[in-house]
PDB file of N, CA and C in Angstrom:
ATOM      1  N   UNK A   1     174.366 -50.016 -70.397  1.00  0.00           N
ATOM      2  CA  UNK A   1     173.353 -49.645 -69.421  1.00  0.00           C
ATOM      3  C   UNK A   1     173.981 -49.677 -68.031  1.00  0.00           C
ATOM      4  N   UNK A   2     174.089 -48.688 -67.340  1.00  0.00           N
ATOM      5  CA  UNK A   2     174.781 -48.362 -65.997  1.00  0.00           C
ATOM      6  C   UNK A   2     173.636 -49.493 -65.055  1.00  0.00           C
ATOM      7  N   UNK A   3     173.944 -49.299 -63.610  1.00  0.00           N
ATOM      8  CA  UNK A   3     173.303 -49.725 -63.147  1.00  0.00           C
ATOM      9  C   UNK A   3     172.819 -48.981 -61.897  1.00  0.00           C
ATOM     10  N   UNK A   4     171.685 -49.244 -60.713  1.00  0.00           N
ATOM     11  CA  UNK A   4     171.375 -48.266 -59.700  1.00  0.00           C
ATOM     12  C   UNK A   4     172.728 -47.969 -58.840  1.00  0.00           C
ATOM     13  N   UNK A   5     173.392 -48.743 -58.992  1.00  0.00           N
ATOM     14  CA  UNK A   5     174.871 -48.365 -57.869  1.00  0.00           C
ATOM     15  C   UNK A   5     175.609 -47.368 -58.683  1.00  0.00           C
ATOM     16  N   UNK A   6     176.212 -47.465 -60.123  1.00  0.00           N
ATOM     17  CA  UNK A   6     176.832 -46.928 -60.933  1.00  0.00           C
ATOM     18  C   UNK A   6     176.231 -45.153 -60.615  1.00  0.00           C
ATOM     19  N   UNK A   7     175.063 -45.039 -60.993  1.00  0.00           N
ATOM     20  CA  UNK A   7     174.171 -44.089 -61.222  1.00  0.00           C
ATOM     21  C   UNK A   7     174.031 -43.326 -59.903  1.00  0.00           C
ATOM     22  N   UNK A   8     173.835 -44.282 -58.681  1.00  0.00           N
ATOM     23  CA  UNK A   8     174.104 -43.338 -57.694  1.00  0.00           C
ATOM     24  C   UNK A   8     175.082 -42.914 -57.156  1.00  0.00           C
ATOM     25  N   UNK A   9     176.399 -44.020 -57.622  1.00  0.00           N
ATOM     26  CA  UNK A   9     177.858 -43.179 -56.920  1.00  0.00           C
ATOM     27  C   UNK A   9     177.924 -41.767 -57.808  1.00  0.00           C
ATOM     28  N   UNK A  10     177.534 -42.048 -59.440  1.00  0.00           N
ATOM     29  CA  UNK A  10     177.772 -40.813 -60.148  1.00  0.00           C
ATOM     30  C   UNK A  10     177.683 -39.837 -59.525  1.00  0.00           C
ATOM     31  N   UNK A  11     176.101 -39.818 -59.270  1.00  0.00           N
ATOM     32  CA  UNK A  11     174.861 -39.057 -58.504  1.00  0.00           C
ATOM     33  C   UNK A  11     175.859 -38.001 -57.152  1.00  0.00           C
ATOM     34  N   UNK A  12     176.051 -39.005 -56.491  1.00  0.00           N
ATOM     35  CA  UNK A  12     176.753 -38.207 -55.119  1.00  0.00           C
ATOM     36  C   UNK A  12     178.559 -38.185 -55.403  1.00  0.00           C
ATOM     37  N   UNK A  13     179.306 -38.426 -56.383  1.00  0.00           N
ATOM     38  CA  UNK A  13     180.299 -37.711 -57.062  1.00  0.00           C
ATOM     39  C   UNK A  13     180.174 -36.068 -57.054  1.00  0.00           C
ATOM     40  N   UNK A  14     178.914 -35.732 -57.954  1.00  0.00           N
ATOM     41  CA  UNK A  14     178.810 -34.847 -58.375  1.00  0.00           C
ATOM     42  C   UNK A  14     177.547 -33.727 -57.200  1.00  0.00           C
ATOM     43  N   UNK A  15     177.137 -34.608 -56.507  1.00  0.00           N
ATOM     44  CA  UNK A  15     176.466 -33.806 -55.047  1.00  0.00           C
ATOM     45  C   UNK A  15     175.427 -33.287 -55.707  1.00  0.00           C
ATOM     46  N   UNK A  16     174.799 -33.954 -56.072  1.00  0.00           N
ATOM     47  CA  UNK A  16     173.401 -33.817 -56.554  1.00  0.00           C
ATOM     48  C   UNK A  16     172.655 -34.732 -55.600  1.00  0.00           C
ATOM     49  N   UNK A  17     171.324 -34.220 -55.494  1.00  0.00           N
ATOM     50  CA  UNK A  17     170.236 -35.452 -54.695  1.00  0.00           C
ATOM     51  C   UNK A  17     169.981 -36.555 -55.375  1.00  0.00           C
ATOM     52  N   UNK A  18     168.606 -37.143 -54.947  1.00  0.00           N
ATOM     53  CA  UNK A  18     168.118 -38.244 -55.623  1.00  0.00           C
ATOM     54  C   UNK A  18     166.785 -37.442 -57.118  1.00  0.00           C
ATOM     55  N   UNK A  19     166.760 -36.410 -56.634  1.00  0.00           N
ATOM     56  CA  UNK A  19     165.533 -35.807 -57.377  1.00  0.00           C
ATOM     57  C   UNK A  19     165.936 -34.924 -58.134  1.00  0.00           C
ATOM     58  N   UNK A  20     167.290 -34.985 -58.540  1.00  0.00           N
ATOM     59  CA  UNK A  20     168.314 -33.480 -59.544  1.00  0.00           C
ATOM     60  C   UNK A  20     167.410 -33.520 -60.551  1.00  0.00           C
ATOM     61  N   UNK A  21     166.998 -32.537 -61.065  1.00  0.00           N
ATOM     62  CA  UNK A  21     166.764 -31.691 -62.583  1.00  0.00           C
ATOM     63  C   UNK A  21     168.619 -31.840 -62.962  1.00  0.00           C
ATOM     64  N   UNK A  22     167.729 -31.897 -64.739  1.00  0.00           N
ATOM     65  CA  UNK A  22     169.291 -31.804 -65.295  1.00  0.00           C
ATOM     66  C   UNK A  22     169.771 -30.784 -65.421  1.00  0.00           C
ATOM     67  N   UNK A  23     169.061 -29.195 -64.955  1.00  0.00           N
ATOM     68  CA  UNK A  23     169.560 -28.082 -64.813  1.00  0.00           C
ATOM     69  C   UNK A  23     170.427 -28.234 -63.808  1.00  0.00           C
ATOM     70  N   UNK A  24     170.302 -28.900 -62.662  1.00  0.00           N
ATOM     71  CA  UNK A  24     171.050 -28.928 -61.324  1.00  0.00           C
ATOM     72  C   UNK A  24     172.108 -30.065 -61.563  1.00  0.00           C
ATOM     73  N   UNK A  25     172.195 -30.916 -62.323  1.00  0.00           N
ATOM     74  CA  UNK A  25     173.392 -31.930 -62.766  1.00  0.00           C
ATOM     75  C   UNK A  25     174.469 -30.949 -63.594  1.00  0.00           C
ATOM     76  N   UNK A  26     173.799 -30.350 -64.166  1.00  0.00           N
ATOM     77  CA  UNK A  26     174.938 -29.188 -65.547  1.00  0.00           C
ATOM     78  C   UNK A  26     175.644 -28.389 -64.284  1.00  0.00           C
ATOM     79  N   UNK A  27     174.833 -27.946 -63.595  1.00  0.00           N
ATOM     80  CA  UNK A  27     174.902 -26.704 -62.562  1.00  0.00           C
ATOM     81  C   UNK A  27     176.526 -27.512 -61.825  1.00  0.00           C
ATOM     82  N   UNK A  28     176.140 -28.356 -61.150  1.00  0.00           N
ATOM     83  CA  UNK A  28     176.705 -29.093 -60.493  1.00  0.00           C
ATOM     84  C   UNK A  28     178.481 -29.424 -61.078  1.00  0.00           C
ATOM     85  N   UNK A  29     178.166 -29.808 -61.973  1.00  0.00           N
ATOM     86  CA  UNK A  29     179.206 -30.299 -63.373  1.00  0.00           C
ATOM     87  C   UNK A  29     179.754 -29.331 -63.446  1.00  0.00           C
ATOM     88  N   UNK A  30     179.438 -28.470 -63.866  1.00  0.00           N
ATOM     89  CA  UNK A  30     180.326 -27.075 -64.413  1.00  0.00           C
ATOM     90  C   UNK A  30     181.088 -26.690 -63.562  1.00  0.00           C
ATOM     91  N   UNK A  31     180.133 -26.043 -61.846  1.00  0.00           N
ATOM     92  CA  UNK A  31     180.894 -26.024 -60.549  1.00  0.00           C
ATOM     93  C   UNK A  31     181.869 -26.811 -60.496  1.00  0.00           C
ATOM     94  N   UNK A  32     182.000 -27.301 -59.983  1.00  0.00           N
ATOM     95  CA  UNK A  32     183.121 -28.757 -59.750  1.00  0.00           C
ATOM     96  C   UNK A  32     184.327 -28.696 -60.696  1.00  0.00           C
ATOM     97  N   UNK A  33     183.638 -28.691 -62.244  1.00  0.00           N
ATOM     98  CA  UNK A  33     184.847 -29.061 -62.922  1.00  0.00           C
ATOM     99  C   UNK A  33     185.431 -27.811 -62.760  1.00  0.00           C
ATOM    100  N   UNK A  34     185.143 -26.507 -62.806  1.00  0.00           N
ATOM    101  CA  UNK A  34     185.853 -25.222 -62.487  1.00  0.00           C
ATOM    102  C   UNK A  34     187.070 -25.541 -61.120  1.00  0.00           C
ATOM    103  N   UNK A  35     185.981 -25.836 -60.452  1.00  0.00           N
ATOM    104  CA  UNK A  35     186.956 -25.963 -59.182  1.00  0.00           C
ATOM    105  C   UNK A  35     188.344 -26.882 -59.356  1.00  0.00           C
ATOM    106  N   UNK A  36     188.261 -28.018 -59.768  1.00  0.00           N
ATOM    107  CA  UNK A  36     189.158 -28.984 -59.521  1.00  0.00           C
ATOM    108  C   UNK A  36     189.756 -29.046 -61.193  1.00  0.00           C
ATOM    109  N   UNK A  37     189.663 -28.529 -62.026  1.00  0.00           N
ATOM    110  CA  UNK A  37     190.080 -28.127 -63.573  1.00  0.00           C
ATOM    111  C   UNK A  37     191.533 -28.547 -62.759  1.00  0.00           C
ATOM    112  N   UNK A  38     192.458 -29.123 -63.989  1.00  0.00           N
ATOM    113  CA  UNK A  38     194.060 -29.043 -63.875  1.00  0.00           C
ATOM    114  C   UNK A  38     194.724 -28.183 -63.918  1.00  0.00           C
ATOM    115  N   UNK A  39     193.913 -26.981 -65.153  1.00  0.00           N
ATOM    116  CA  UNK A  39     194.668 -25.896 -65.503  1.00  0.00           C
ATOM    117  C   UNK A  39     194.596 -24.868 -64.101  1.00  0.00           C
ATOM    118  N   UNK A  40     193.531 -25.195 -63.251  1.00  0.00           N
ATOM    119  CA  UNK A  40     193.200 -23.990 -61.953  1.00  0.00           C
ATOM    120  C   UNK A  40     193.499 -24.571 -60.992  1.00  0.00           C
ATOM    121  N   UNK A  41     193.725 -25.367 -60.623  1.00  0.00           N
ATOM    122  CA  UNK A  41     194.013 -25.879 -58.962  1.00  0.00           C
ATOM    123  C   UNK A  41     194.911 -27.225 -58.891  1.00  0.00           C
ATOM    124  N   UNK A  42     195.637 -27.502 -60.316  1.00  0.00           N
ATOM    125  CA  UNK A  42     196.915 -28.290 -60.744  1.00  0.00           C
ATOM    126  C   UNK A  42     196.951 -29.804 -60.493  1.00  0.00           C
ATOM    127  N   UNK A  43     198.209 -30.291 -61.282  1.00  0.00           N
ATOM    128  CA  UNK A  43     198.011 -31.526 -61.464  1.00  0.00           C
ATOM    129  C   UNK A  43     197.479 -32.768 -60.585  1.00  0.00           C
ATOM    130  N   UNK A  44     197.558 -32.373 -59.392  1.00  0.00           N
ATOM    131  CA  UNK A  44     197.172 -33.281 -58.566  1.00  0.00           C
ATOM    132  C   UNK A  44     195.651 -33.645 -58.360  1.00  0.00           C
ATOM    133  N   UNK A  45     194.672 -32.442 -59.190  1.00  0.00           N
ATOM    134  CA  UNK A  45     193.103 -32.764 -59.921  1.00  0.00           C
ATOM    135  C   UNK A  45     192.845 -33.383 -60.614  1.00  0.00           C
ATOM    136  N   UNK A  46     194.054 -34.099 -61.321  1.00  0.00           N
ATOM    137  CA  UNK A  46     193.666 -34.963 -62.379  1.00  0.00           C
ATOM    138  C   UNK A  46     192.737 -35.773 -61.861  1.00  0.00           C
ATOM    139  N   UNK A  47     192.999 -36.704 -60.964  1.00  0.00           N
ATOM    140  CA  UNK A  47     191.975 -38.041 -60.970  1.00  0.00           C
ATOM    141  C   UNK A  47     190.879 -37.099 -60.522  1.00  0.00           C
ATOM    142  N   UNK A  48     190.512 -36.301 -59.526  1.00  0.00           N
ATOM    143  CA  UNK A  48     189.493 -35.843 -59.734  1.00  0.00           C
ATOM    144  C   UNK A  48     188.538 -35.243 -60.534  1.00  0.00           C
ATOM    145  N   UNK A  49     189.213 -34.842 -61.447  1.00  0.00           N
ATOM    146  CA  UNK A  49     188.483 -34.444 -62.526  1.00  0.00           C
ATOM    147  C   UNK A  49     188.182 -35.162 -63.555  1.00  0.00           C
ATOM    148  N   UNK A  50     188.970 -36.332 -63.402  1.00  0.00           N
ATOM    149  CA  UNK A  50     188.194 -38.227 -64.476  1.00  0.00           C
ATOM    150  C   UNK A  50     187.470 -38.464 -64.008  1.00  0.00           C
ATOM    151  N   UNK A  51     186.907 -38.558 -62.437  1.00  0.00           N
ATOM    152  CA  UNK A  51     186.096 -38.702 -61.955  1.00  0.00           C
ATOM    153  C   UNK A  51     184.570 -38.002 -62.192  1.00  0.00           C
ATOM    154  N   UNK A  52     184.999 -37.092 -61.889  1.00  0.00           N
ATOM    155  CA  UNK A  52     184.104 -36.087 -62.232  1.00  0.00           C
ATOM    156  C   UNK A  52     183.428 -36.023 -63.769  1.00  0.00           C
ATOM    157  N   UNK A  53     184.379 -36.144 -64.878  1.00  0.00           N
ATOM    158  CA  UNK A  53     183.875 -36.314 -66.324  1.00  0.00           C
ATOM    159  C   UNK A  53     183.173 -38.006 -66.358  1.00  0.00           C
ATOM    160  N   UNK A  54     183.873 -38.676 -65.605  1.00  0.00           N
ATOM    161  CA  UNK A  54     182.811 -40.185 -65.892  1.00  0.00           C
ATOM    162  C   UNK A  54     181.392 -39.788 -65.354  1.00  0.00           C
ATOM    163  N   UNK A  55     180.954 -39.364 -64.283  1.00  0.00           N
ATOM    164  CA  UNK A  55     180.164 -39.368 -63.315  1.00  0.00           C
ATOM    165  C   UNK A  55     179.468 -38.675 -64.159  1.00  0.00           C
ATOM    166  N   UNK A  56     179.638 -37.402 -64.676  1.00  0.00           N
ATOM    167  CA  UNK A  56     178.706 -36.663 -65.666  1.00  0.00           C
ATOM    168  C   UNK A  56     178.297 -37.430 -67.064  1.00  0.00           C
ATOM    169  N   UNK A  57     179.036 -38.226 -67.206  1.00  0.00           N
ATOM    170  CA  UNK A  57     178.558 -38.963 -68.855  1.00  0.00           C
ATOM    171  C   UNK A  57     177.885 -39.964 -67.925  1.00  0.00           C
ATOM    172  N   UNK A  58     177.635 -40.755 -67.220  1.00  0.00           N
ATOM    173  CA  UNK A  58     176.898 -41.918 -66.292  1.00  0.00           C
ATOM    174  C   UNK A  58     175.576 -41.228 -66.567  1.00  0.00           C
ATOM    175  N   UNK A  59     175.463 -40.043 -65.820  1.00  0.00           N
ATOM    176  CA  UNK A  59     174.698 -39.211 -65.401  1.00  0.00           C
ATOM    177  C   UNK A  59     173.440 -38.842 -66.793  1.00  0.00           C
ATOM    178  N   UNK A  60     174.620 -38.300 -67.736  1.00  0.00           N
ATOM    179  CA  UNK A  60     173.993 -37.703 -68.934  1.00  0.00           C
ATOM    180  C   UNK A  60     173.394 -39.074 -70.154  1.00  0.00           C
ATOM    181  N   UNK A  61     174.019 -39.915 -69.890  1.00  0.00           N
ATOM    182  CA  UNK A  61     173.654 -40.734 -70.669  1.00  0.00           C
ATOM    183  C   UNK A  61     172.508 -41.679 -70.102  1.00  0.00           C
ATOM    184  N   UNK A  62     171.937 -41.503 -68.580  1.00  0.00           N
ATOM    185  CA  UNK A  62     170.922 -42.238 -67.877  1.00  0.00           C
ATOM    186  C   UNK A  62     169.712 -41.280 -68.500  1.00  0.00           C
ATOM    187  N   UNK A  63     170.131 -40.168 -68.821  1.00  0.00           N
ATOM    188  CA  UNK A  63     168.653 -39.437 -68.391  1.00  0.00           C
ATOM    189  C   UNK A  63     168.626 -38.590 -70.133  1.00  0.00           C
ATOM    190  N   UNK A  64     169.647 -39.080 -70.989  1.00  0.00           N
ATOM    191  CA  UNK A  64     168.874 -39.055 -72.259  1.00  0.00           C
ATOM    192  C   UNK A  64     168.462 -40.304 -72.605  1.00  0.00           C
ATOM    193  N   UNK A  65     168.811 -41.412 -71.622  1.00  0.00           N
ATOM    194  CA  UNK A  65     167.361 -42.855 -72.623  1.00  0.00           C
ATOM    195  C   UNK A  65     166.308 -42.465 -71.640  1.00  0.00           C
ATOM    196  N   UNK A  66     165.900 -41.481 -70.806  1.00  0.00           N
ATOM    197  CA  UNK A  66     164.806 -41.488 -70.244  1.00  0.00           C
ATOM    198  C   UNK A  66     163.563 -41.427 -71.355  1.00  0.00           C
ATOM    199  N   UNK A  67     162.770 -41.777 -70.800  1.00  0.00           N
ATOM    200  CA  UNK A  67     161.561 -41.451 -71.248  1.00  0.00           C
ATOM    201  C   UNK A  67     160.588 -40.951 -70.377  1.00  0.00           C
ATOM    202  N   UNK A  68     159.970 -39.906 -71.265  1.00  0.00           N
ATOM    203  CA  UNK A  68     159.384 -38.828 -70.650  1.00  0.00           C
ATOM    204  C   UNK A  68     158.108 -39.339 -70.931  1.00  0.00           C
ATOM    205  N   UNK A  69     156.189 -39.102 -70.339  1.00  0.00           N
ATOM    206  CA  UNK A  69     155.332 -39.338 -70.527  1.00  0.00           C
ATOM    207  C   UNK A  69     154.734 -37.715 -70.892  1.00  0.00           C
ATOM    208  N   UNK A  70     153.845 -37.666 -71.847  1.00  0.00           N
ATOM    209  CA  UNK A  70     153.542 -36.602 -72.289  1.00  0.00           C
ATOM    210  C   UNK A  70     151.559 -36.588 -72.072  1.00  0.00           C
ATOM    211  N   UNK A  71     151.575 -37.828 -71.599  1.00  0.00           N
ATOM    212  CA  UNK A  71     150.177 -37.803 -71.095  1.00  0.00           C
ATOM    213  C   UNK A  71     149.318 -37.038 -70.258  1.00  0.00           C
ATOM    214  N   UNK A  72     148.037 -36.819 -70.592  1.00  0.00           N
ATOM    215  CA  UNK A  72     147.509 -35.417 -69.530  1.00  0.00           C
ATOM    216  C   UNK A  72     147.703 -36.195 -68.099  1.00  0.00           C
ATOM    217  N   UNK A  73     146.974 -37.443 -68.219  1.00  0.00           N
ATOM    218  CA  UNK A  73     147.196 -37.339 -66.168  1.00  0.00           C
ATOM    219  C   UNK A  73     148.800 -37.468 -65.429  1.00  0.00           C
ATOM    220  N   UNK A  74     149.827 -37.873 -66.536  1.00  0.00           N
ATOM    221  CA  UNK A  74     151.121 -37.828 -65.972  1.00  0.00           C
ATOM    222  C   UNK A  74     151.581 -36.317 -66.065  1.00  0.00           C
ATOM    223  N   UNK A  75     151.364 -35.263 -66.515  1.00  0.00           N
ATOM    224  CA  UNK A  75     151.219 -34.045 -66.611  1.00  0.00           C
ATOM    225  C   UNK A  75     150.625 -33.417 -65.089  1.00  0.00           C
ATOM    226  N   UNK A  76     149.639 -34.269 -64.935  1.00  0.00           N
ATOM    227  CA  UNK A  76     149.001 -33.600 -63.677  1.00  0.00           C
ATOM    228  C   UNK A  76     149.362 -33.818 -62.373  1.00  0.00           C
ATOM    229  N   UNK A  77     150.024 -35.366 -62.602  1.00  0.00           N
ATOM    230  CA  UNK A  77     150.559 -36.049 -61.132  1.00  0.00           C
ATOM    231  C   UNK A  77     152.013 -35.044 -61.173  1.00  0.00           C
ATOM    232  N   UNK A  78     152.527 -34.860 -62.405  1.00  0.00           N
ATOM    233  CA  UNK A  78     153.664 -33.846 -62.141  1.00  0.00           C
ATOM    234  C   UNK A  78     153.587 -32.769 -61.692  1.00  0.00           C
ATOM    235  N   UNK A  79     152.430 -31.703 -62.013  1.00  0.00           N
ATOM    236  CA  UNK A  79     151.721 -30.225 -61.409  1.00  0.00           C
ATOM    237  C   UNK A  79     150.868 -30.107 -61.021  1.00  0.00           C
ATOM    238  N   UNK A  80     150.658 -31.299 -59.557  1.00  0.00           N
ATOM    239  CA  UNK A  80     149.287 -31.793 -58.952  1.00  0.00           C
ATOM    240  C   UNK A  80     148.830 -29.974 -58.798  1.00  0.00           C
ATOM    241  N   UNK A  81     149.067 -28.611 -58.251  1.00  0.00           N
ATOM    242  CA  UNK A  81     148.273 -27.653 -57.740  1.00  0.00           C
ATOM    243  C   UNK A  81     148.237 -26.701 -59.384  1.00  0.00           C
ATOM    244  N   UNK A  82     148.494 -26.917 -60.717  1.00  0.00           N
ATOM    245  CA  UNK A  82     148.395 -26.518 -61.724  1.00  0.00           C
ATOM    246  C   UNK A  82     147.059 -26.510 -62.481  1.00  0.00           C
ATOM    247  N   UNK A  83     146.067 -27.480 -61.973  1.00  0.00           N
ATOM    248  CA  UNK A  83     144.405 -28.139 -61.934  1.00  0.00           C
ATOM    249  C   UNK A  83     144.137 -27.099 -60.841  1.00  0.00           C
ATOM    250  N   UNK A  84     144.236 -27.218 -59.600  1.00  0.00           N
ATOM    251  CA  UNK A  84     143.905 -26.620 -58.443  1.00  0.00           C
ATOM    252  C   UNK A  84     143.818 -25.277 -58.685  1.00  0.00           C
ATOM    253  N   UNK A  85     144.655 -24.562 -59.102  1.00  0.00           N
ATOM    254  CA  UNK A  85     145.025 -22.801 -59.421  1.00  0.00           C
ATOM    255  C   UNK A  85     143.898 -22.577 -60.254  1.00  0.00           C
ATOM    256  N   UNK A  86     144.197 -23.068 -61.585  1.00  0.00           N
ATOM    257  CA  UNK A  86     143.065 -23.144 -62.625  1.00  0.00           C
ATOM    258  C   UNK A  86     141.874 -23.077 -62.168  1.00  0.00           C
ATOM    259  N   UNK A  87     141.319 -24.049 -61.620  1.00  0.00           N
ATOM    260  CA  UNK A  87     139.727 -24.262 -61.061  1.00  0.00           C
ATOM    261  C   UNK A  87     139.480 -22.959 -60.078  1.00  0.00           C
ATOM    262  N   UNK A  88     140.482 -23.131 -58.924  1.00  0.00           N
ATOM    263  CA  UNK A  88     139.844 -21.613 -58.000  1.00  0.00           C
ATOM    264  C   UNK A  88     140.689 -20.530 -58.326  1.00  0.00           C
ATOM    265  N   UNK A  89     141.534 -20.145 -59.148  1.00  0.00           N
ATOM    266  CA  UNK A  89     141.821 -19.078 -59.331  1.00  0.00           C
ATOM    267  C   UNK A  89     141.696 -18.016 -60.874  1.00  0.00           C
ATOM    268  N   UNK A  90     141.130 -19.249 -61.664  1.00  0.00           N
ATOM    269  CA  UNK A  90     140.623 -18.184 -63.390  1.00  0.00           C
ATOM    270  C   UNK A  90     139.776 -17.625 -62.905  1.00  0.00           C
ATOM    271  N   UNK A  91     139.582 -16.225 -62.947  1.00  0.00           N
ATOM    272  CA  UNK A  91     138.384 -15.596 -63.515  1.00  0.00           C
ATOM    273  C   UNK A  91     137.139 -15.811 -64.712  1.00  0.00           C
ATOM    274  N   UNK A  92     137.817 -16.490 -64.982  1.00  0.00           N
ATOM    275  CA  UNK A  92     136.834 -16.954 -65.929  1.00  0.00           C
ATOM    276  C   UNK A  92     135.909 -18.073 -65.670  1.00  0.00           C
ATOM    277  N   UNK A  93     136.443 -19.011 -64.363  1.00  0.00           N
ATOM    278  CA  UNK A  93     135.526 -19.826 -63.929  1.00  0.00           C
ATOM    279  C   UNK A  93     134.933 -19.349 -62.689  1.00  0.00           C
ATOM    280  N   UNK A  94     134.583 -18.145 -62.216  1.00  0.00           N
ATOM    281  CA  UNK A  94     134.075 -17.596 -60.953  1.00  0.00           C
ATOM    282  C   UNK A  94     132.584 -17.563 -61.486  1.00  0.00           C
ATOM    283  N   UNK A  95     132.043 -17.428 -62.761  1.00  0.00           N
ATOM    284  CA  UNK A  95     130.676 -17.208 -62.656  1.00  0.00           C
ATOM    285  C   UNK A  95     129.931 -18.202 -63.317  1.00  0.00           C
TER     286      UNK A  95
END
């Protein structure tokens, strides 16, 4: 189990915020490792690019023990204007 320091050096290793989607961690990951790869921009990437592969397993392995809530009101605090749209914007509730 990493810890909040571990998780956030990962975090800003890889130049992600505090609020990354794991679309934007992959995003991030891939960038980077392209850039600083050994085979593309040579040996002297190595440590950067250990870096870079720890920081992504820190990363990836925090947020598959996540747990997700599948509950309606944690659903809603997640798409607070998704209620809102619904109510004033179905047609089907105008009459």
């Amino acid at each position: 189990m990493a810890t909040f320091n571990t998780i956030n050096e990962a975090r800003e290793i890889l130049g992600v915020n505090e609020t990354a989607t794991l679309k934007e961690i992959n995003r991030a990951y891939k960038q980077l490792s392209h850039q600083y790869h050994p085979d593309v921009s040579g040996n002297k990437s190595e440590d950067t690019m250990k870096k870079l592969n720890q920081a992504y397993k820190v990363l990836m392995d925090y947020v598959r023990d996540y747990v997700y809530s599948f509950k309606e009101e944690d659903i809603a605090r997640t798409y607070p204007l998704d209620d809102h749209m619904r109510r004033h914007y179905d047609p089907s509730n105008w009459m």
